[in-house]
N, C-alpha and C. Protein backbone atom coordinates (compact mmCIF):
# COMPACT_ATOMS: atom_id res chain seq x y z
N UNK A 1 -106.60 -31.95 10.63
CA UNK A 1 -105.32 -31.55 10.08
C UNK A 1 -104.54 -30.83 11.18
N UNK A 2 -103.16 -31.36 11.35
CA UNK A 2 -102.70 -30.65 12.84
C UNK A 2 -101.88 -29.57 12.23
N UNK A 3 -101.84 -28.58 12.90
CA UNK A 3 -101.39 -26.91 12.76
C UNK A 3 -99.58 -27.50 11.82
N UNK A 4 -99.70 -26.53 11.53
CA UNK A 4 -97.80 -26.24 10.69
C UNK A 4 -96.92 -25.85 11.57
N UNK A 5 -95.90 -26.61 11.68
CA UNK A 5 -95.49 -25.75 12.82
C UNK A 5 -94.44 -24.39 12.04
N UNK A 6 -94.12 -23.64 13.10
CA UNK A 6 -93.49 -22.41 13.03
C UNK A 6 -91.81 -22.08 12.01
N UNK A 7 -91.85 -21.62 10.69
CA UNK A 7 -90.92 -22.43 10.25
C UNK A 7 -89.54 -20.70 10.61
N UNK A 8 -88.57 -21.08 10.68
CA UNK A 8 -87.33 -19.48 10.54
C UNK A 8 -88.25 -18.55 9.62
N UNK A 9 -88.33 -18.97 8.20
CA UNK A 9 -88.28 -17.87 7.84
C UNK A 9 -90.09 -17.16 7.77
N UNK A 10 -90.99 -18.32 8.32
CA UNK A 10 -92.52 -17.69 8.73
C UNK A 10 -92.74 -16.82 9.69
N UNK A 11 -91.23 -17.34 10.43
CA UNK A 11 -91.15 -16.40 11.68
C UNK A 11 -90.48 -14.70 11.47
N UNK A 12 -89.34 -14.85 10.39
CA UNK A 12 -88.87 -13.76 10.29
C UNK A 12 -89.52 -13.12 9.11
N UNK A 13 -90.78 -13.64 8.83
CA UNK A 13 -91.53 -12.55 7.95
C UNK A 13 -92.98 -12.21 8.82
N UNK A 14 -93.22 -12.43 10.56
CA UNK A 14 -94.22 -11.72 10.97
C UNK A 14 -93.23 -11.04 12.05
N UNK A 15 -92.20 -10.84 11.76
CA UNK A 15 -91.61 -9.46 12.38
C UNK A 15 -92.16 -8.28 11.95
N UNK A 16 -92.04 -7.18 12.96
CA UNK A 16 -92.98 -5.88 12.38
C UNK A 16 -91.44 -4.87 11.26
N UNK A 17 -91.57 -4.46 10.53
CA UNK A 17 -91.05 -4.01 9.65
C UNK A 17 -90.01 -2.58 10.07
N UNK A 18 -88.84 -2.43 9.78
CA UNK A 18 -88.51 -1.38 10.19
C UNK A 18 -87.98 -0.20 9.12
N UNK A 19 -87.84 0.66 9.82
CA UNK A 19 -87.59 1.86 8.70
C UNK A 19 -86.77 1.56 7.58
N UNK A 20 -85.78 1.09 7.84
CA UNK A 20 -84.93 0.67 7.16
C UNK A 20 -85.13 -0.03 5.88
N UNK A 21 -86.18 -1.06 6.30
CA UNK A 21 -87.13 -1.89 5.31
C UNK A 21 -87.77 -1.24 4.53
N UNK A 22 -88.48 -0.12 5.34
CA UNK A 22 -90.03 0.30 4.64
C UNK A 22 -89.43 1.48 3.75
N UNK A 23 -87.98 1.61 3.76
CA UNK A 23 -87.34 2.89 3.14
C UNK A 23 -86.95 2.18 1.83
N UNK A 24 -86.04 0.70 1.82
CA UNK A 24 -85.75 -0.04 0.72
C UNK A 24 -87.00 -0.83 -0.42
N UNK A 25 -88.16 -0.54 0.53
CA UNK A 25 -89.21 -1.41 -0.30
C UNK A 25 -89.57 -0.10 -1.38
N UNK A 26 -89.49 0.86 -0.88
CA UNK A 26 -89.85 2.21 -2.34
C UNK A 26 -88.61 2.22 -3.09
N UNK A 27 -87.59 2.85 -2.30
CA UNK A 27 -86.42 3.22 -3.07
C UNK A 27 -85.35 2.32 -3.09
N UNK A 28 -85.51 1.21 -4.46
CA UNK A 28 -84.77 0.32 -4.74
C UNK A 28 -84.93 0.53 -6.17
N UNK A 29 -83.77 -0.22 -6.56
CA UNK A 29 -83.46 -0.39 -8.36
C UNK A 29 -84.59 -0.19 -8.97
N UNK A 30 -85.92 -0.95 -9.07
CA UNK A 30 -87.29 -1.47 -9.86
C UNK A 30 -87.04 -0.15 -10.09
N UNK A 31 -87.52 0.40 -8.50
CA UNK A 31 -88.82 2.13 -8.65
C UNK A 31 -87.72 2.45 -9.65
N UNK A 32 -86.61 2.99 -9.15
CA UNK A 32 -85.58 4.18 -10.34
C UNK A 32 -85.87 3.31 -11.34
N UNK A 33 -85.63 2.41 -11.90
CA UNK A 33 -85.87 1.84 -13.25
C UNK A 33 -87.67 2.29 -13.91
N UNK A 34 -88.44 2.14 -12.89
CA UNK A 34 -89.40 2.38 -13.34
C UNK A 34 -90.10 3.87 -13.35
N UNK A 35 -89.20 4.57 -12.60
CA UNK A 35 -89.34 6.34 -12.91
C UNK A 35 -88.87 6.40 -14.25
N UNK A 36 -87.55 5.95 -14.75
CA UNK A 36 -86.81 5.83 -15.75
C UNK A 36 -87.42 6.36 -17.10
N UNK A 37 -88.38 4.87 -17.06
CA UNK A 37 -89.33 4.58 -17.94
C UNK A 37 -90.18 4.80 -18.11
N UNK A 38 -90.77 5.23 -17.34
CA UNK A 38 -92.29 6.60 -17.50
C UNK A 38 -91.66 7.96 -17.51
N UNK A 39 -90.48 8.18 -17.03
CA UNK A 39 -90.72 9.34 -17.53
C UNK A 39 -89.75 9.82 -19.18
N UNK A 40 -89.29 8.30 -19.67
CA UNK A 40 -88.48 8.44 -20.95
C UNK A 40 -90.27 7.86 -22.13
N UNK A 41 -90.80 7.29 -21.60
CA UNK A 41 -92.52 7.62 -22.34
C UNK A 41 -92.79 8.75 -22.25
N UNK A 42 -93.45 9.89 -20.76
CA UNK A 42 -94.03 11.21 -21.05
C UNK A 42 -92.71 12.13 -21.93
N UNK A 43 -91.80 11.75 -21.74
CA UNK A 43 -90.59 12.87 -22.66
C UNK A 43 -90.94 12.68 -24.02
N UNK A 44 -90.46 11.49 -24.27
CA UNK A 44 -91.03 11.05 -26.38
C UNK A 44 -91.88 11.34 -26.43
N UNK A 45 -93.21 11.49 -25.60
CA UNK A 45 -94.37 11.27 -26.00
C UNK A 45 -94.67 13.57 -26.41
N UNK A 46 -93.97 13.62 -25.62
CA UNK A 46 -94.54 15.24 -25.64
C UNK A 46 -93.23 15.99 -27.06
N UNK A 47 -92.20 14.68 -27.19
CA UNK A 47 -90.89 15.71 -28.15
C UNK A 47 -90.95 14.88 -29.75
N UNK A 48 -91.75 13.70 -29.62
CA UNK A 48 -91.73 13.26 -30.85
C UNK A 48 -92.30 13.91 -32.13
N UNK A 49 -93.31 14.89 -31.47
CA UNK A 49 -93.64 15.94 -32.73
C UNK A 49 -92.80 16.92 -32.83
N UNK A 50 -92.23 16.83 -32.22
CA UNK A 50 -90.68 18.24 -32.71
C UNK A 50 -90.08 17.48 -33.35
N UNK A 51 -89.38 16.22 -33.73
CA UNK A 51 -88.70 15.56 -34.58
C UNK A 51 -89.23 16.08 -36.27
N UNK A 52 -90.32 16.41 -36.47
CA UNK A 52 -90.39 16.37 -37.96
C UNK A 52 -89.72 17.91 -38.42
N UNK A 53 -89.81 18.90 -36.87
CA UNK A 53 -89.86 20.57 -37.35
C UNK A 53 -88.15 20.73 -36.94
N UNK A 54 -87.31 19.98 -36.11
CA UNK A 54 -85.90 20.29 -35.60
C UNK A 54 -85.01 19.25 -35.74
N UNK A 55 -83.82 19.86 -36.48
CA UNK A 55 -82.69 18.90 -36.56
C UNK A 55 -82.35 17.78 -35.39
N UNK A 56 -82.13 16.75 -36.36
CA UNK A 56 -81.75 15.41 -34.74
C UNK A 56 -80.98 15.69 -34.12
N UNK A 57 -79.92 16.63 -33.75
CA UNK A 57 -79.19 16.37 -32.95
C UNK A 57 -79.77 17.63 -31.89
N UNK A 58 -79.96 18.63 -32.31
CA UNK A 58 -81.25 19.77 -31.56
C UNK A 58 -82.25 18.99 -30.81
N UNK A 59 -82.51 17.84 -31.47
CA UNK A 59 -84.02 16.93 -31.41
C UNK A 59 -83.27 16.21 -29.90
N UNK A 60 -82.32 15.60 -30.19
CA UNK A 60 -82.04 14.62 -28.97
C UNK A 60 -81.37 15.61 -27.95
N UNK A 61 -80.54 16.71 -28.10
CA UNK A 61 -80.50 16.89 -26.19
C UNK A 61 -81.55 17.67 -26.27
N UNK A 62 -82.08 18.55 -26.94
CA UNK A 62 -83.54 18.70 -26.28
C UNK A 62 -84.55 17.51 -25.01
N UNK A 63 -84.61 16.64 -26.18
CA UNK A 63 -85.20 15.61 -25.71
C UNK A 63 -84.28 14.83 -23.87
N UNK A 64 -83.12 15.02 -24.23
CA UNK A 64 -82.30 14.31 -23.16
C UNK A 64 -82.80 15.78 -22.12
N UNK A 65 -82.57 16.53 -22.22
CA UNK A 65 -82.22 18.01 -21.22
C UNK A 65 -84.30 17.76 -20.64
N UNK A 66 -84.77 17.68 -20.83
CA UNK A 66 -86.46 17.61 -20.55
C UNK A 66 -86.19 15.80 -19.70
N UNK A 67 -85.45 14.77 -20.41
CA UNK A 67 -85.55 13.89 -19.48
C UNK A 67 -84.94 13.61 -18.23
N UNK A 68 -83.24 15.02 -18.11
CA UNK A 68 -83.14 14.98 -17.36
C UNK A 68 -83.70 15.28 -16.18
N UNK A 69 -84.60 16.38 -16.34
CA UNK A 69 -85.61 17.56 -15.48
C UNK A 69 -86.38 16.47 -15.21
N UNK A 70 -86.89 16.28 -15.86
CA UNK A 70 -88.34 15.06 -15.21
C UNK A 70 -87.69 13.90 -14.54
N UNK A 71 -86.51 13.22 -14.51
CA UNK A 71 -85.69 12.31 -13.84
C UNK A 71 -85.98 13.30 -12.14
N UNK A 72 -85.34 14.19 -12.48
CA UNK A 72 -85.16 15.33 -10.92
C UNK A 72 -86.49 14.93 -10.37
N UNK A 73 -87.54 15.42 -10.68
CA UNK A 73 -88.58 15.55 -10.08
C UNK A 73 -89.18 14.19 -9.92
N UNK A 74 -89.05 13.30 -11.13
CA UNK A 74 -89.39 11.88 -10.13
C UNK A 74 -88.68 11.09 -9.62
N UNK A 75 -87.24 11.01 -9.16
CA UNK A 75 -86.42 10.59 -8.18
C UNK A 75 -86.62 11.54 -6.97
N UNK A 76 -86.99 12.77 -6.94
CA UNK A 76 -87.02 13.44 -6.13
C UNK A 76 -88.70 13.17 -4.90
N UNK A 77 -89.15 12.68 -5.99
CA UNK A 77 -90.76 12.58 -5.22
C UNK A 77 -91.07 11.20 -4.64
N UNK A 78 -90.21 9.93 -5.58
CA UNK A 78 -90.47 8.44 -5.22
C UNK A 78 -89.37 8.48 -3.55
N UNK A 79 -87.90 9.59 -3.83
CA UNK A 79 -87.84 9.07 -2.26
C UNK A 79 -88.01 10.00 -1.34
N UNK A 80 -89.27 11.05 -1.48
CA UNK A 80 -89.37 11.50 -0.67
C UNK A 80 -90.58 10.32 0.13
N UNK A 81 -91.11 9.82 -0.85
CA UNK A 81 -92.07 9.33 -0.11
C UNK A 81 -91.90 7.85 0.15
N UNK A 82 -90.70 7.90 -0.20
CA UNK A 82 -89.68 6.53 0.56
C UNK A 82 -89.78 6.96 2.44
N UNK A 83 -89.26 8.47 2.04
CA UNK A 83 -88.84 8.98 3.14
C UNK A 83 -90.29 8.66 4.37
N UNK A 84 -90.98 8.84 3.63
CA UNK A 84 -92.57 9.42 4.56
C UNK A 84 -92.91 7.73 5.06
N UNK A 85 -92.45 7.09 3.99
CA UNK A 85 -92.81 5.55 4.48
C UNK A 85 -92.39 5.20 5.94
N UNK A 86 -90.94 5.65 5.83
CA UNK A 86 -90.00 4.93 6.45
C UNK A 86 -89.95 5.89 7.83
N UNK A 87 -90.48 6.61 7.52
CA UNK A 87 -91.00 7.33 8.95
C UNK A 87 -92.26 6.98 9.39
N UNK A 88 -93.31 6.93 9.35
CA UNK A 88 -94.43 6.41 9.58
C UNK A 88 -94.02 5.15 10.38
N UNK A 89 -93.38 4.31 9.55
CA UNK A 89 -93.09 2.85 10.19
C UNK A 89 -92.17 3.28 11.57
N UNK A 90 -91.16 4.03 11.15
CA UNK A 90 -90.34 4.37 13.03
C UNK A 90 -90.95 4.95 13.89
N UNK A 91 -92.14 6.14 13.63
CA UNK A 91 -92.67 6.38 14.59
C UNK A 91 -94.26 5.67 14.78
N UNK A 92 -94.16 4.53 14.39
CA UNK A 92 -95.74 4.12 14.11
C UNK A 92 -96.68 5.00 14.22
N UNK A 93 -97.08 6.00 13.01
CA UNK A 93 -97.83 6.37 12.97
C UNK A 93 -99.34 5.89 12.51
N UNK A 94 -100.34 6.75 12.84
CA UNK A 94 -102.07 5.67 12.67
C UNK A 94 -101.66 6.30 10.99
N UNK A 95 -102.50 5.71 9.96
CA UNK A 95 -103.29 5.86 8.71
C UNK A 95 -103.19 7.22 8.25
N UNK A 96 -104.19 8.13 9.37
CA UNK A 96 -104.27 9.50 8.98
C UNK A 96 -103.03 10.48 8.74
N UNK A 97 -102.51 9.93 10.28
CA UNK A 97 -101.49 10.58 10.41
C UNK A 97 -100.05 10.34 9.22
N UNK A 98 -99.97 9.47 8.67
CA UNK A 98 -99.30 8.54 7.74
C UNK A 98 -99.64 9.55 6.87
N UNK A 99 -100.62 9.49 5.98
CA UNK A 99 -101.10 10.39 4.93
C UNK A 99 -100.55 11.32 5.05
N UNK A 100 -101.03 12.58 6.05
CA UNK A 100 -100.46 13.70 6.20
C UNK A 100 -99.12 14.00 6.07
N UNK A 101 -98.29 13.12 6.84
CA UNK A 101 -96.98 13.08 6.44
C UNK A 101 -96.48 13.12 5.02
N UNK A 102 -97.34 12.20 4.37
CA UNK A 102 -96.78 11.58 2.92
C UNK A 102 -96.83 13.28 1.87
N UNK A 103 -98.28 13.56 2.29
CA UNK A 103 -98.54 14.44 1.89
C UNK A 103 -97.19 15.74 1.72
N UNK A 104 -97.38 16.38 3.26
CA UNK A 104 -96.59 17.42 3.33
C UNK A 104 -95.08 17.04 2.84
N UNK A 105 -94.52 16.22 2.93
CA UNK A 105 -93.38 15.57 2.38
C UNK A 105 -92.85 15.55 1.05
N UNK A 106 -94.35 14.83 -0.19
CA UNK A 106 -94.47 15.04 -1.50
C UNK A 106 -94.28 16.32 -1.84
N UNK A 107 -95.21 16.86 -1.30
CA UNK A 107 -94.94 18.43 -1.26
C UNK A 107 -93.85 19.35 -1.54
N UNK A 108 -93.26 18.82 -0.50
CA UNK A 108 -91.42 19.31 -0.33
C UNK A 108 -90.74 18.83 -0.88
N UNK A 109 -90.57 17.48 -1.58
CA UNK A 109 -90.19 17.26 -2.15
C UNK A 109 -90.24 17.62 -4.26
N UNK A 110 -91.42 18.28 -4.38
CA UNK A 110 -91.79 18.83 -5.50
C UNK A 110 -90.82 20.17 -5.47
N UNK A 111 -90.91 20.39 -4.49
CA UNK A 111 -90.62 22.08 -4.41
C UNK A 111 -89.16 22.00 -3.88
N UNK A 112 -88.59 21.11 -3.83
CA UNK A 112 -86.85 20.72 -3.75
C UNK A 112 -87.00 20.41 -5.46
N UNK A 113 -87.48 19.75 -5.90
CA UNK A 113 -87.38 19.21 -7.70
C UNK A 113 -87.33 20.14 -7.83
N UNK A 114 -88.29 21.45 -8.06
CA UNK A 114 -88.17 22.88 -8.72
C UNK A 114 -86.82 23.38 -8.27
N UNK A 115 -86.41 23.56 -7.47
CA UNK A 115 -85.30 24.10 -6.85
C UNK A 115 -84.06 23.78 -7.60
N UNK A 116 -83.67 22.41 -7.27
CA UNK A 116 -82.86 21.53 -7.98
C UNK A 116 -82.73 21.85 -9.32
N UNK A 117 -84.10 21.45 -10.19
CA UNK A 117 -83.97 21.71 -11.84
C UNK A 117 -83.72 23.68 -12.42
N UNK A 118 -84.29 24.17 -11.40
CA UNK A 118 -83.65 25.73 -12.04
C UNK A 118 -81.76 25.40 -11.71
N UNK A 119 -81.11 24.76 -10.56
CA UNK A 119 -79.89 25.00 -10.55
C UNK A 119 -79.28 24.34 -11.71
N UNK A 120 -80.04 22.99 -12.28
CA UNK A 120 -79.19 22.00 -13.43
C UNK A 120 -79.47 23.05 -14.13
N UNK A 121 -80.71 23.49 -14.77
CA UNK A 121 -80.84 24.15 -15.97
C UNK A 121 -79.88 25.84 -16.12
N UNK A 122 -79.91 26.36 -15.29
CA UNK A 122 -79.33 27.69 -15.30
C UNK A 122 -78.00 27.43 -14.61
N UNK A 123 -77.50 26.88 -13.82
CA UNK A 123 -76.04 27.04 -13.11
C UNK A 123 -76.17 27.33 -12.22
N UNK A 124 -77.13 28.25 -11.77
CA UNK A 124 -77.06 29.17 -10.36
C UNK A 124 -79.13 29.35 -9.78
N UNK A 125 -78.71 29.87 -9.03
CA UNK A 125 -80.32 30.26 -8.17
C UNK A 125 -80.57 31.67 -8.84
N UNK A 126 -79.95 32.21 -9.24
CA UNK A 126 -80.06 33.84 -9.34
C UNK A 126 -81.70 33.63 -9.96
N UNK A 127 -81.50 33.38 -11.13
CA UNK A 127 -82.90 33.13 -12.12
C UNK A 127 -84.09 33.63 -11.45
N UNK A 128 -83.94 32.44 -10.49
CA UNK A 128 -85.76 31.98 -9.72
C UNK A 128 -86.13 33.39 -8.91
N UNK A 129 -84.94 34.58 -8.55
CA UNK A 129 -85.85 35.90 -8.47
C UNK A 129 -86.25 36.63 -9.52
N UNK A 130 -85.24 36.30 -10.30
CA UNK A 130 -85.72 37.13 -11.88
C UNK A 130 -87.40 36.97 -12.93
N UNK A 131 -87.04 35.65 -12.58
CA UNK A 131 -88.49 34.93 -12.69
C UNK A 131 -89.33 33.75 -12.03
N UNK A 132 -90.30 34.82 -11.04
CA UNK A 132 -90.00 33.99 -10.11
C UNK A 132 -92.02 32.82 -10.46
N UNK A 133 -92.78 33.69 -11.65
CA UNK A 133 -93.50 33.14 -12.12
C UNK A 133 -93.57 31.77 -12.81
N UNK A 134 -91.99 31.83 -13.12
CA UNK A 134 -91.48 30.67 -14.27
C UNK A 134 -91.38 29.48 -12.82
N UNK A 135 -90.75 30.03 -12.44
CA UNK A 135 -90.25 29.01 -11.16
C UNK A 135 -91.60 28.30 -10.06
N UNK A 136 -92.75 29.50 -9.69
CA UNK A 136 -94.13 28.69 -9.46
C UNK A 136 -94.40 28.16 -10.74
N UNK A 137 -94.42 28.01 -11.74
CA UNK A 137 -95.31 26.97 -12.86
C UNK A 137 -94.38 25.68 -13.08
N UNK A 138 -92.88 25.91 -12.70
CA UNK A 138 -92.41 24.64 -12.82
C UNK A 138 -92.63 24.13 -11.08
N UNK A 139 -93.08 24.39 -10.48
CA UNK A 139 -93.29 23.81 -8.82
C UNK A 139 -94.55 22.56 -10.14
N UNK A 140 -95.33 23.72 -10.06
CA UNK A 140 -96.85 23.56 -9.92
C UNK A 140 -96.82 22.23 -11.28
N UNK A 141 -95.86 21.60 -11.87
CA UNK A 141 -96.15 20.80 -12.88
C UNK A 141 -95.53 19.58 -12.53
C-alpha cells in the first residue's frame, strides 16, 4: 500500500499549536454554555427546597442572585485556566511545570471570584474588612 500523500489541511493540523489556539480551545461558547449549566443544576439543586418554605418571587432572585455568584466563580476559574493553557503552550512549558502554573493560577483566579462576588453582592470592598471570615469561607468554597 503506497504512503498518502501530504494533504493542506493534514498539514495544517501537525502545526504545533499556539497560544492563541490553546486559549480558544477552553474559553469558547461550549465551556460558558457548559459552566452555565452546571452551575444552573448545583443552584436548583441546593434552592429547590426553599421553594416549598419562600414566596416565588423571593424564591427566584434568590435563586438568580446565588446563580449569579457561582457564574463569577466559574467563568472566573474556566478562563483562568484558559489562561494557564495558553501560557504553557507560549512558553513551552514541560508537564510539571504546566501543572504548577495551572495550579497557582486556579488559585488566583478563585480568590479574584471572591473578590469580584463581595463587590456584585455588596457594591463596594468595604465589607471584606468588616468580615473578613465571611470573605475566607467564600474564597474557600
Amino acid at each position: 500500500m503506497p504512503p498518502v500523500p501530504a494533504t493542506a489541511e493534514f498539514i495544517a493540523c501537525a502545526q504545533p499549536l499556539t497560544a492563541r489556539a490553546a486559549l480558544a480551545r477552553i474559553l469558547n461558547l461550549r465551556m460558558v454554555a457548559a459552566v452555565f449549566y452546571v452551575c444552573l443544576v448545583v443552584v436548583l439543586g441546593r434552592r429547590v427546597v426553599d421553594l416549598q418554605v419562600e414566596p416565588l418571587d423571593e424564591w427566584a432572585m434568590a435563586t438568580l442572585r446565588l446563580l449569579r455568584q457561582n457564574l463569577i466563580s466559574g467563568l472566573m476559574v474556566v478562563a483562568m485556566i484558559a489562561t494557564a493553557d495558553a501560557l504553557a503552550v507560549a512558553r513551552r512549558l514541560n508537564r510539571r511545570a504546566a501543572v504548577g502554573l495551572g495550579l497557582g493560577l486556579v488559585a488566583f483566579g478563585a480568590l479574584a471570584a471572591a473578590v469580584v462576588r463581595f463587590w456584585v453582592y455588596y457594591g463596594a470592598l468595604g465589607p471584606i474588612g468588616d468580615s473578613l471570615g465571611s470573605f475566607i469561607t467564600t474564597w474557600l468554597t
